[in-house]
C-alpha atoms as a PDB file:
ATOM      1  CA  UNK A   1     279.827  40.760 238.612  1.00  0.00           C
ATOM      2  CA  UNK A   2     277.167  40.397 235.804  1.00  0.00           C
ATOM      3  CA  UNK A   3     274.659  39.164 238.615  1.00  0.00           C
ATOM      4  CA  UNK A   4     275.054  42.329 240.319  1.00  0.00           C
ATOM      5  CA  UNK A   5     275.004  44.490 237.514  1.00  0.00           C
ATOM      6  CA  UNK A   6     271.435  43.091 236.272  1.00  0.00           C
ATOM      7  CA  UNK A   7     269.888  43.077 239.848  1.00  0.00           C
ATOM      8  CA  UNK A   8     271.186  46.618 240.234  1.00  0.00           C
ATOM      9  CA  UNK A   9     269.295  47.230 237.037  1.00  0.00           C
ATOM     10  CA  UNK A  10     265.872  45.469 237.783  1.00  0.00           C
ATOM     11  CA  UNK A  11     265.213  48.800 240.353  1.00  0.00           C
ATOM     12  CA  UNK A  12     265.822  50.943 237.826  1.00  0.00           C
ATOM     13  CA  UNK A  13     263.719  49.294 235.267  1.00  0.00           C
ATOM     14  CA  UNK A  14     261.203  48.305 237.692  1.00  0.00           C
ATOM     15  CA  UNK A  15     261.571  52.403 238.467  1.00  0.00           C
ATOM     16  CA  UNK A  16     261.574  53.282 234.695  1.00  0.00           C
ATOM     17  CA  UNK A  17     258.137  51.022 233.380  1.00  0.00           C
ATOM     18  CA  UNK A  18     256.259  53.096 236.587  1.00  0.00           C
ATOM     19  CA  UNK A  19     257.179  56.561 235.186  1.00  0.00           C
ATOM     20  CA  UNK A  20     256.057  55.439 231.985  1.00  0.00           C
ATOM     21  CA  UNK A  21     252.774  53.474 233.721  1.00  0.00           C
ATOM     22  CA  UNK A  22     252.231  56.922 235.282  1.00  0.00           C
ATOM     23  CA  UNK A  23     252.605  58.636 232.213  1.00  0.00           C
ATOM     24  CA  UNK A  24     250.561  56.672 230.109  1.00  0.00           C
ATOM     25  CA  UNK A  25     247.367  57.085 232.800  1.00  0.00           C
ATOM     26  CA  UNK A  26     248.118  61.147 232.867  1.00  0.00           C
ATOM     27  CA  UNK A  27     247.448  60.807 228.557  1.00  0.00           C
ATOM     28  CA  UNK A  28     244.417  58.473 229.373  1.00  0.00           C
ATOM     29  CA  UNK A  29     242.851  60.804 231.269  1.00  0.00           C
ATOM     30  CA  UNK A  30     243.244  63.463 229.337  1.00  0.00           C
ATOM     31  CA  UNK A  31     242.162  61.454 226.179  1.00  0.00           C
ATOM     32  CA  UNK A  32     239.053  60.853 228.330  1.00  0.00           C
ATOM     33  CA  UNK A  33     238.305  64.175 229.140  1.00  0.00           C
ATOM     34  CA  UNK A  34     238.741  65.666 225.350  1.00  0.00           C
ATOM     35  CA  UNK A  35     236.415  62.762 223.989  1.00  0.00           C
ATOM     36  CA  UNK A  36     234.128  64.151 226.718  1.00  0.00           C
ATOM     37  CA  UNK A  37     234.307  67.481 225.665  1.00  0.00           C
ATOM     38  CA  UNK A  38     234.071  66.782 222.264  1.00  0.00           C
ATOM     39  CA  UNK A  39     230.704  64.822 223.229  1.00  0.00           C
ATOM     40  CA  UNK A  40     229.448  67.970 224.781  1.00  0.00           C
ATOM     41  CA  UNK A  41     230.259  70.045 221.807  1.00  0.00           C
ATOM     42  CA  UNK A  42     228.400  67.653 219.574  1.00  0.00           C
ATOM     43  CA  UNK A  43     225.483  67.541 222.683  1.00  0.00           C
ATOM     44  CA  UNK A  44     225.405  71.058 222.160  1.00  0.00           C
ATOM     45  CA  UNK A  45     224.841  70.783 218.104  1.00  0.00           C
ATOM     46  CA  UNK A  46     222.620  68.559 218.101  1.00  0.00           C
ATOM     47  CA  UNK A  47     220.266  70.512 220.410  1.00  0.00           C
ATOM     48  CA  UNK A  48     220.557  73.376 218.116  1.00  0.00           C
ATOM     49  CA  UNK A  49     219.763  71.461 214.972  1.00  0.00           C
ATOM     50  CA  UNK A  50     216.634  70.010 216.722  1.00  0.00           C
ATOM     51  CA  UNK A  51     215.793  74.210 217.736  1.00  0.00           C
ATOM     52  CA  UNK A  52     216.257  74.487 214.197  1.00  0.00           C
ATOM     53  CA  UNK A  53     214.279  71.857 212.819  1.00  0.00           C
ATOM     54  CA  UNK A  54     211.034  73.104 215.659  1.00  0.00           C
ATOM     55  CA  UNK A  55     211.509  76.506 214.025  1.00  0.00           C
ATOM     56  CA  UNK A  56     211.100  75.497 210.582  1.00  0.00           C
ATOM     57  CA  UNK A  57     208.450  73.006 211.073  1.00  0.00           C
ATOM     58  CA  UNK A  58     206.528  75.572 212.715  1.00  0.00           C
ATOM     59  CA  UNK A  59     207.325  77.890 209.947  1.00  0.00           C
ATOM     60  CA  UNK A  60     206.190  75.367 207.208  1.00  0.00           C
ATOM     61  CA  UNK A  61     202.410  74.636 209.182  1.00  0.00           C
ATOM     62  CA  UNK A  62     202.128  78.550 209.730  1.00  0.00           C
ATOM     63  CA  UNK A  63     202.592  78.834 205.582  1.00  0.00           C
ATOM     64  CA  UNK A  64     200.684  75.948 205.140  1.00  0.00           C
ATOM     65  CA  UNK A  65     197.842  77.545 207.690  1.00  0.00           C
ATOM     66  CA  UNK A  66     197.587  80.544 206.275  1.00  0.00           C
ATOM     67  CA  UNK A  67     197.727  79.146 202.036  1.00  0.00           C
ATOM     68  CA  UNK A  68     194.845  76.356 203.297  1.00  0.00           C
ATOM     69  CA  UNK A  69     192.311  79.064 203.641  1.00  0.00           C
ATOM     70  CA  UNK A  70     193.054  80.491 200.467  1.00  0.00           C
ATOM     71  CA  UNK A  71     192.743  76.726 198.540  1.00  0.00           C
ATOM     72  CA  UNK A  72     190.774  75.717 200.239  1.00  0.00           C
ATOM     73  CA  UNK A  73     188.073  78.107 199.974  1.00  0.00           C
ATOM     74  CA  UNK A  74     186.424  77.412 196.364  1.00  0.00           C
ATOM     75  CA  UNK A  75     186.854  73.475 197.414  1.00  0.00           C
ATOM     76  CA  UNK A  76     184.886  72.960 200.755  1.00  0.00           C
ATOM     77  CA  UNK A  77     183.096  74.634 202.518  1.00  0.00           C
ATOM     78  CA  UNK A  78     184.281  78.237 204.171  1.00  0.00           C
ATOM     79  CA  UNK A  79     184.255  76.894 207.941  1.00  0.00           C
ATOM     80  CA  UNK A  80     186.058  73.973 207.032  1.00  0.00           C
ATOM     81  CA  UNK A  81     188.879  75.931 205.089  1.00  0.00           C
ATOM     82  CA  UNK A  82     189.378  78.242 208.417  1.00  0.00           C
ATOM     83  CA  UNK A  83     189.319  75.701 210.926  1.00  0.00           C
ATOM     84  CA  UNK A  84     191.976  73.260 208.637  1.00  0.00           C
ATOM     85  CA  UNK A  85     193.894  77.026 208.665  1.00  0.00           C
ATOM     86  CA  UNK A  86     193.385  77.423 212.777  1.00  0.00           C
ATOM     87  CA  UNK A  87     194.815  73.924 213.209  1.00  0.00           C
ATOM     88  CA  UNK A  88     197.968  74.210 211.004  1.00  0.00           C
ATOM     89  CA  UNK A  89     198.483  77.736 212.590  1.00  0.00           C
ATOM     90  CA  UNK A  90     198.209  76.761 215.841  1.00  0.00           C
ATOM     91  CA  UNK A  91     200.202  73.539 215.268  1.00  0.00           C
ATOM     92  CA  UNK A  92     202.735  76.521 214.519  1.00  0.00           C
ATOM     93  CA  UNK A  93     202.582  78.271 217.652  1.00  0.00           C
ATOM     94  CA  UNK A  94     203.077  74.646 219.940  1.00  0.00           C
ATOM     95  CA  UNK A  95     206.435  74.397 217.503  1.00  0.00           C
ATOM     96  CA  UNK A  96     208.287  77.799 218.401  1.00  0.00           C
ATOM     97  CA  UNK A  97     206.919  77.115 221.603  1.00  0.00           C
ATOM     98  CA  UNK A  98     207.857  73.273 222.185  1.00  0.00           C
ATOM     99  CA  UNK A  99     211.665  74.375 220.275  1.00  0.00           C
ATOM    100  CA  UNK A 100     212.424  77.161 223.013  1.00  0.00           C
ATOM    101  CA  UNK A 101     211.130  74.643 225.624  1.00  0.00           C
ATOM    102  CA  UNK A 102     213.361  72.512 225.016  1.00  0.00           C
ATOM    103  CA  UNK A 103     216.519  74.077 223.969  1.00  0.00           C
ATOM    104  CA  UNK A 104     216.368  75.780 227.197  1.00  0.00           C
ATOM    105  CA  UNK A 105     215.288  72.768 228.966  1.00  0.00           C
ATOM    106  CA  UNK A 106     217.464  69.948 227.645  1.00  0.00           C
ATOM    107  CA  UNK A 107     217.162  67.476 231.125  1.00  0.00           C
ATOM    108  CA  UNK A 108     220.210  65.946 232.538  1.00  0.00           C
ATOM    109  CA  UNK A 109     223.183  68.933 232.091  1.00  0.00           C
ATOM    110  CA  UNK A 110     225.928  67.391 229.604  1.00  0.00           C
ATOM    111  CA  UNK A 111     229.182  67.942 230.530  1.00  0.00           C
ATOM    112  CA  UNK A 112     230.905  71.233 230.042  1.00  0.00           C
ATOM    113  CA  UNK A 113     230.860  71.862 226.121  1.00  0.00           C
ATOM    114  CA  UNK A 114     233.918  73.881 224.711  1.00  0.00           C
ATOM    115  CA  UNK A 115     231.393  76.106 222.664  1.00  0.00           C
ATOM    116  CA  UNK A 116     228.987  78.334 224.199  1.00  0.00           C
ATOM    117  CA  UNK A 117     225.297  78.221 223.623  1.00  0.00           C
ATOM    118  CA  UNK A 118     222.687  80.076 222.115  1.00  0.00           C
ATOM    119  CA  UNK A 119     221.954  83.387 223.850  1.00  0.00           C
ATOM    120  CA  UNK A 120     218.597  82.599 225.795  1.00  0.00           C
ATOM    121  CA  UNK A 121     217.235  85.858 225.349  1.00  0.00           C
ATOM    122  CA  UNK A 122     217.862  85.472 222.070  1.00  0.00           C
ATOM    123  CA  UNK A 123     215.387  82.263 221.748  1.00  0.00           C
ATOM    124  CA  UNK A 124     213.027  83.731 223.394  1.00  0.00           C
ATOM    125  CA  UNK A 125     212.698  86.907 221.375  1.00  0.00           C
ATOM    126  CA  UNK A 126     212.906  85.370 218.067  1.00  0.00           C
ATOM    127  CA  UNK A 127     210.343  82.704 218.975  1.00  0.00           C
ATOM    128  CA  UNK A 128     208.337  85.413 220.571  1.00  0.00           C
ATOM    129  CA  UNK A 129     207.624  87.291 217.542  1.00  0.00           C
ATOM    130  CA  UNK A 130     207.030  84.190 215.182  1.00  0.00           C
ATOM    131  CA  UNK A 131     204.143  83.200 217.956  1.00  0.00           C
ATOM    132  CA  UNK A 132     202.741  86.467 217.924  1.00  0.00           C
ATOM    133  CA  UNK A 133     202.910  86.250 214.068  1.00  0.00           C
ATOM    134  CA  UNK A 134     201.331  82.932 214.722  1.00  0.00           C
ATOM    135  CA  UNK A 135     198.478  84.114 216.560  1.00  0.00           C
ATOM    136  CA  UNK A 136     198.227  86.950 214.420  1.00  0.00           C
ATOM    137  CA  UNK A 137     197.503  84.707 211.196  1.00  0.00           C
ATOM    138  CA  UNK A 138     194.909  82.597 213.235  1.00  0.00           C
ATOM    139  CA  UNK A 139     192.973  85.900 214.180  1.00  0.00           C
ATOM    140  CA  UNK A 140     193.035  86.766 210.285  1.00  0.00           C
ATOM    141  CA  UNK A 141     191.848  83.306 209.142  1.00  0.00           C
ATOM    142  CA  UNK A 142     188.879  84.095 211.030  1.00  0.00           C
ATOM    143  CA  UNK A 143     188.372  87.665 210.448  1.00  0.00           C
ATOM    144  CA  UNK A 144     189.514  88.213 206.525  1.00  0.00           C
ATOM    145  CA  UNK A 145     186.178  87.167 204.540  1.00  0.00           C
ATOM    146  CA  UNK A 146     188.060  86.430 200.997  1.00  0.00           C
END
């Protein structure tokens, strides 16, 4: 009687480890597919902290652009002053430039983040106007006679 019991228990184990076999691949894939959403979130950030880090390098050479004429001015000579100015400003420009490019250009798409992104219009504008401000400052390095 034993004998019979245990082999009409090995179908039920053997029935029992496959549930939880089947179980334990459902939480695998699901673990999967979290860590790669959470990958895409942090994707996602680290794009933005790069847009970031274009916009304030570009604002740092349009400061320094625009404050070289002015230092510069008593030290060499005036044409030198403007064009170090030009080239700091216009260094400033290619950054808002280059950090729209490639926040809206990142290459291969990541996998679906759970966050949303930065409003592309929103890029756009905001780098827009600090070009314009850009090229503004290089026309009045050249024009202002201080």
């Amino acid at each position: 009687m034993s004998g019979s019991r245990e082999t009409g228990g090995a179908p039920a184990k053997l029935a029992e480890s496959a549930s939880r076999l089947k179980d334990s691949a459902v939480q695998q894939s699901d673990s999967a597919d979290r860590r790669t959403e959470l990958a895409a979130d942090r994707t996602l950030f680290a794009a933005e902290r790069t847009y970031a880090a274009w916009v304030r390098t570009g604002l740092s050479a349009l400061a320094a652009g625009v404050g070289a004429k002015a230092l510069l001015k008593e030290v060499v000579h005036p044409w030198l002053a403007s064009a170090t100015g030009s080239v700091l400003v216009l260094f400033s420009a290619f950054c808002f430039v280059a950090g729209v490019w490639r926040e809206l250009d990142p290459g291969a798409p990541p996998p679906r983040p759970d966050i949303r992104r930065l409003p592309p219009w929103l890029l756009v504008g905001v780098n827009g106007f600090l070009f314009v401000v850009s090229i503004a400052a290089l026309v009045g390095i050249w024009i202002v006679r201080a």
